[in-house]
C-alpha atoms as a PDB file:
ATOM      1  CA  UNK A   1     138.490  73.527  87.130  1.00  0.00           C
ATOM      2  CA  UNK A   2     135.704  71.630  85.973  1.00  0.00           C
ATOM      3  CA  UNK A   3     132.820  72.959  84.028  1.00  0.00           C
ATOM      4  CA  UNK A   4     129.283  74.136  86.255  1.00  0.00           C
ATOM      5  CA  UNK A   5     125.948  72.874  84.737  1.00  0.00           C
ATOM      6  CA  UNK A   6     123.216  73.851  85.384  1.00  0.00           C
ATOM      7  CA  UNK A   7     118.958  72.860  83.393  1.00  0.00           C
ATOM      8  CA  UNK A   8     116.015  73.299  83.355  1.00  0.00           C
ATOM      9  CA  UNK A   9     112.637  71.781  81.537  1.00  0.00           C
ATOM     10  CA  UNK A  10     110.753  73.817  78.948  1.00  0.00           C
ATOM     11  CA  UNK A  11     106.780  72.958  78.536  1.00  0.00           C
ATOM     12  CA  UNK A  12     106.748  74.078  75.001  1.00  0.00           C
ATOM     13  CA  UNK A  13     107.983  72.445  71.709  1.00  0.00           C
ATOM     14  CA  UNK A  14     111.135  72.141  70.315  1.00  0.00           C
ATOM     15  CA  UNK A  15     110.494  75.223  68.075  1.00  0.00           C
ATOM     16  CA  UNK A  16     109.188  77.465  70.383  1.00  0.00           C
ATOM     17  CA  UNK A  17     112.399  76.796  72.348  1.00  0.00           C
ATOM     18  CA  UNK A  18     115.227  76.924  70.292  1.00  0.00           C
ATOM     19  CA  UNK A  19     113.762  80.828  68.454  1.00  0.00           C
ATOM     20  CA  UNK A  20     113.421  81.927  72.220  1.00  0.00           C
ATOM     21  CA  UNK A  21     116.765  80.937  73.048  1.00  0.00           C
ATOM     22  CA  UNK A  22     118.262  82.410  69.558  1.00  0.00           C
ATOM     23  CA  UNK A  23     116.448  86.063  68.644  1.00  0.00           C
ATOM     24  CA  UNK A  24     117.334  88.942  70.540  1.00  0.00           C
ATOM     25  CA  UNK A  25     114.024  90.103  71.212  1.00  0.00           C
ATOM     26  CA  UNK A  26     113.574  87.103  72.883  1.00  0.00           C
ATOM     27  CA  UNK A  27     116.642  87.497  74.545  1.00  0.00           C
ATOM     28  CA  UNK A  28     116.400  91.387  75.896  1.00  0.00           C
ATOM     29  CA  UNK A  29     113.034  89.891  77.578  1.00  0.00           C
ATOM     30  CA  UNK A  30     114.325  86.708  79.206  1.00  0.00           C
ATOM     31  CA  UNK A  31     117.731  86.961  80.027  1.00  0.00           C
ATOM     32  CA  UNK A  32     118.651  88.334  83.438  1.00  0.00           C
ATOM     33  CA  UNK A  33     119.366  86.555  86.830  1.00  0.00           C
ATOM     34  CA  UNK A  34     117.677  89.412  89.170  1.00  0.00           C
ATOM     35  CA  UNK A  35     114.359  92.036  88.798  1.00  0.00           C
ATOM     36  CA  UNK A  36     116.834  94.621  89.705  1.00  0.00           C
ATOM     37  CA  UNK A  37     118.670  93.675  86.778  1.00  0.00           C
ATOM     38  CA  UNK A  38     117.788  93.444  82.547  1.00  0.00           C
ATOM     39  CA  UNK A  39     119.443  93.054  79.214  1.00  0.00           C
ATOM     40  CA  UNK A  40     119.497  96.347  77.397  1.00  0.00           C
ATOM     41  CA  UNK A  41     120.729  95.272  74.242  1.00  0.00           C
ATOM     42  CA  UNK A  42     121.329  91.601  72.378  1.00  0.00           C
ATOM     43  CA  UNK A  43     122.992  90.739  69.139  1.00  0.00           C
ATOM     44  CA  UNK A  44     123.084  87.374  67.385  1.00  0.00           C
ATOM     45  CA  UNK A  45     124.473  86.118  64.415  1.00  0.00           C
ATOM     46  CA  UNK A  46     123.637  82.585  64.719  1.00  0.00           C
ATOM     47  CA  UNK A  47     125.975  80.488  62.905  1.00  0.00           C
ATOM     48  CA  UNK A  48     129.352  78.730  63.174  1.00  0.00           C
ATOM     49  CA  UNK A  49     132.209  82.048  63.916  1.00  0.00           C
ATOM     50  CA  UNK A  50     129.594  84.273  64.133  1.00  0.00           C
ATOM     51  CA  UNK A  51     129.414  86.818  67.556  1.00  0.00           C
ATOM     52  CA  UNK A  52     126.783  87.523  69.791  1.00  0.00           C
ATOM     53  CA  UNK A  53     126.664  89.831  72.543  1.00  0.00           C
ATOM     54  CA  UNK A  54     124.152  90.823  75.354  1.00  0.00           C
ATOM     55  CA  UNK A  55     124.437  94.049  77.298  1.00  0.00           C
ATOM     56  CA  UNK A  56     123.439  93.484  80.959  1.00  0.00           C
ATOM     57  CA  UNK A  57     122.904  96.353  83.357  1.00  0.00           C
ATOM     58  CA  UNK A  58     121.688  96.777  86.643  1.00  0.00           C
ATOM     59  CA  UNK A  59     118.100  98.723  86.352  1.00  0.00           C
ATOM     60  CA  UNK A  60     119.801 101.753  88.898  1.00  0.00           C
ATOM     61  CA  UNK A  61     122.091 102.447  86.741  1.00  0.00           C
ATOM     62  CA  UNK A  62     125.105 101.515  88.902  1.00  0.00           C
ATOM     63  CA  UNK A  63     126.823  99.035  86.991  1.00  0.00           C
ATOM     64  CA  UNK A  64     126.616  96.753  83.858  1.00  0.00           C
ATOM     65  CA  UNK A  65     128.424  94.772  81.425  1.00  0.00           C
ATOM     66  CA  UNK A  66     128.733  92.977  77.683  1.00  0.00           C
ATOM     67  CA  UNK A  67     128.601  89.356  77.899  1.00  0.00           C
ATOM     68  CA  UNK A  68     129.702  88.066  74.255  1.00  0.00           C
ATOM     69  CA  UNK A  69     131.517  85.854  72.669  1.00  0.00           C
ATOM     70  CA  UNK A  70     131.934  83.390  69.425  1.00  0.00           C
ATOM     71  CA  UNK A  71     129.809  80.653  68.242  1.00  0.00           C
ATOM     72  CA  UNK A  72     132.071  77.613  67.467  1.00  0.00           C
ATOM     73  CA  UNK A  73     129.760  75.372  67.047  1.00  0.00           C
ATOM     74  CA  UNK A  74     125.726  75.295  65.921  1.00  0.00           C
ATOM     75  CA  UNK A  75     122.976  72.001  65.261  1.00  0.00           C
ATOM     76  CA  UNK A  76     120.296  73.780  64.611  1.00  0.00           C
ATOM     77  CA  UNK A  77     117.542  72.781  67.237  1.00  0.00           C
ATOM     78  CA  UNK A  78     120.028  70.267  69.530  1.00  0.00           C
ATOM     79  CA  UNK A  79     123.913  72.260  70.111  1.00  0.00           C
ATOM     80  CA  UNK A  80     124.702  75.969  70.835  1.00  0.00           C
ATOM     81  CA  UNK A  81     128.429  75.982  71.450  1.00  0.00           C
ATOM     82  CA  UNK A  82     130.464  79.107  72.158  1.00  0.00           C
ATOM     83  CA  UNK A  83     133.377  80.664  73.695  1.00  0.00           C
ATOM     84  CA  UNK A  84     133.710  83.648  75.740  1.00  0.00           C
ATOM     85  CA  UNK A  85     137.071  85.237  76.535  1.00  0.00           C
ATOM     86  CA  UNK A  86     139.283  82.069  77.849  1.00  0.00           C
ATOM     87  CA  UNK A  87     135.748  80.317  78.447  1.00  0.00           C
ATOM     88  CA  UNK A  88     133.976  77.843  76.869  1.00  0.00           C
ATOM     89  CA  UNK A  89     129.889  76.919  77.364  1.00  0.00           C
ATOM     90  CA  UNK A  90     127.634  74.960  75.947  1.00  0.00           C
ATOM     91  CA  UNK A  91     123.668  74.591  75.687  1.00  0.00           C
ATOM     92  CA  UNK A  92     122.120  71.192  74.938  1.00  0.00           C
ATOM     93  CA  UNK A  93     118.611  71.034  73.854  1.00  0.00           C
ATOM     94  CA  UNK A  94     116.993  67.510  74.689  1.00  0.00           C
ATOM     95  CA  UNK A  95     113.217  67.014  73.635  1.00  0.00           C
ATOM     96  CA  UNK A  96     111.401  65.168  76.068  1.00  0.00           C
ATOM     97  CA  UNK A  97     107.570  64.353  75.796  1.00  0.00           C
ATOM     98  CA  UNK A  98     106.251  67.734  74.743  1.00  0.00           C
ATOM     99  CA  UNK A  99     108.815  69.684  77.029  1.00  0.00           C
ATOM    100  CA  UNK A 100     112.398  70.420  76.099  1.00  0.00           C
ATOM    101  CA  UNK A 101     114.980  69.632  78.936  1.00  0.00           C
ATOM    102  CA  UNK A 102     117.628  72.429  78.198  1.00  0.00           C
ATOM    103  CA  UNK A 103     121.001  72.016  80.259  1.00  0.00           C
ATOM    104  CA  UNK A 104     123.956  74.456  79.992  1.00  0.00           C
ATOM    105  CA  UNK A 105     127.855  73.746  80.846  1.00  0.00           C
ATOM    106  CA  UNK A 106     130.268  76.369  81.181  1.00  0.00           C
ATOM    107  CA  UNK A 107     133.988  77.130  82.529  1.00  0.00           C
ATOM    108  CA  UNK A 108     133.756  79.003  85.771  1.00  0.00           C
ATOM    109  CA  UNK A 109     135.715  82.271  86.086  1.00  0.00           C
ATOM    110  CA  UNK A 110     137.453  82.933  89.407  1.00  0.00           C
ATOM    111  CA  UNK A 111     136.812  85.928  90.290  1.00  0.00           C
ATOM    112  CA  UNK A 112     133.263  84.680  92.087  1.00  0.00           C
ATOM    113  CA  UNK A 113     132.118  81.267  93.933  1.00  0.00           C
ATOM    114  CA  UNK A 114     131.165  78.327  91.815  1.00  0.00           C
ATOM    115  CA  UNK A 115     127.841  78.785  93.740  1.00  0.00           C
ATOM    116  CA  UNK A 116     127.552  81.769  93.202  1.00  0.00           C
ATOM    117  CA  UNK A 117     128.064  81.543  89.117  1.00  0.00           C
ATOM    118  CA  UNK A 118     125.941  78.486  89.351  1.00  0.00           C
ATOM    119  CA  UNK A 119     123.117  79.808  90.524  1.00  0.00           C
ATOM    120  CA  UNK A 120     123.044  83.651  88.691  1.00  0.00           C
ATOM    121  CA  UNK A 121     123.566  81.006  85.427  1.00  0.00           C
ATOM    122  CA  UNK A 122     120.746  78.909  87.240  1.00  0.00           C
ATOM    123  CA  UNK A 123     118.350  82.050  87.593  1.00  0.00           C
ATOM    124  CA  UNK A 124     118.755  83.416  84.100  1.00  0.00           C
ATOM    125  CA  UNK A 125     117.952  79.699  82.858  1.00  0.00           C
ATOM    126  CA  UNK A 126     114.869  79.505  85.057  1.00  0.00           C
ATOM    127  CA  UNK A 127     113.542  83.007  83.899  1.00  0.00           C
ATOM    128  CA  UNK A 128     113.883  81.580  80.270  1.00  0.00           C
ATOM    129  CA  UNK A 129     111.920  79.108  80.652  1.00  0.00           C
ATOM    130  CA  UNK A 130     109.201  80.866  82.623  1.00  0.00           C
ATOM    131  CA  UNK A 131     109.471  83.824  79.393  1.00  0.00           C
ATOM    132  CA  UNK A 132     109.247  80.608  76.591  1.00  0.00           C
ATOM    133  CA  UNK A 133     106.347  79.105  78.566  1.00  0.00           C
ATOM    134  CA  UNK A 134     104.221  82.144  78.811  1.00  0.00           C
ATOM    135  CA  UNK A 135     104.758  83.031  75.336  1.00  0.00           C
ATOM    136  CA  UNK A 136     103.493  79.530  74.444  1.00  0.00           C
ATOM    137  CA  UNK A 137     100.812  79.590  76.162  1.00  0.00           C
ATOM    138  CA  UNK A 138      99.516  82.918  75.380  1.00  0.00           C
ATOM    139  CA  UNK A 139      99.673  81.724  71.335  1.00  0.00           C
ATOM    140  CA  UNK A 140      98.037  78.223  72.104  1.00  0.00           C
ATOM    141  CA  UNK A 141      94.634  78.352  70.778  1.00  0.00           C
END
């Protein structure tokens, strides 16, 4: 099946993007598709083998899960690749003017609709860039 990408354009520098993306602070406060939904719990050991993880629960309680996998491939600033299970993804980072254009590719499971993958994937993108921009602008001076 062919891979689901999905973008989105970050007003901040290249910097400012790439740390958000990468430190589990950052991560625990950005990363979840849904208000009903957040990330408990992030890990990352940023470099070529190394693991990351991301516990994502539903704020009732009623269900959650570890998304994690393997880094196989880093460029600091430009690449992220990783796998996860039988999955593979990867997140391009693309300066353009002053904004960073970040897209991310990724093997659908089948368990769910592409659509529906696409746009949870789509969502949790979208809310990272609204988190990065804030933060930017609340340290402009």
């Amino acid at each position: 099946m062919e891979q689901i990408i999905v973008e989105t354009t970050v007003a901040a520098p290249i910097e400012k993007v790439w740390a958000a993306y990468t430190n589990p602070d950052d991560i625990k406060q950005w990363n979840t598709a849904s208000d009903d939904w957040h990330t408990t719990r992030a890990e990352v050991d940023l470099r070529e083998g190394g693991r990351f993880c991301s516990r994502m629960e539903a704020k009732d309680g009623s269900f959650g899960f570890d998304f994690e996998g393997t880094y196989s491939k880093i460029v600091t600033g430009q690449l992220i690749e990783y796998d996860f299970g039988d999955r593979k993804a990867q997140v391009r980072f693309e300066p353009v003017g002053s904004s960073v254009k970040v897209t991310v590719s990724f093997d659908p499971e089948s368990e769910n609709p592409v659509e529906m993958q696409r746009d949870g994937w789509q969502a949790i993108l979208s809310s990272f860039a609204k988190h990065v921009e804030a933060k930017h602008t609340s340290t402009k001076h």
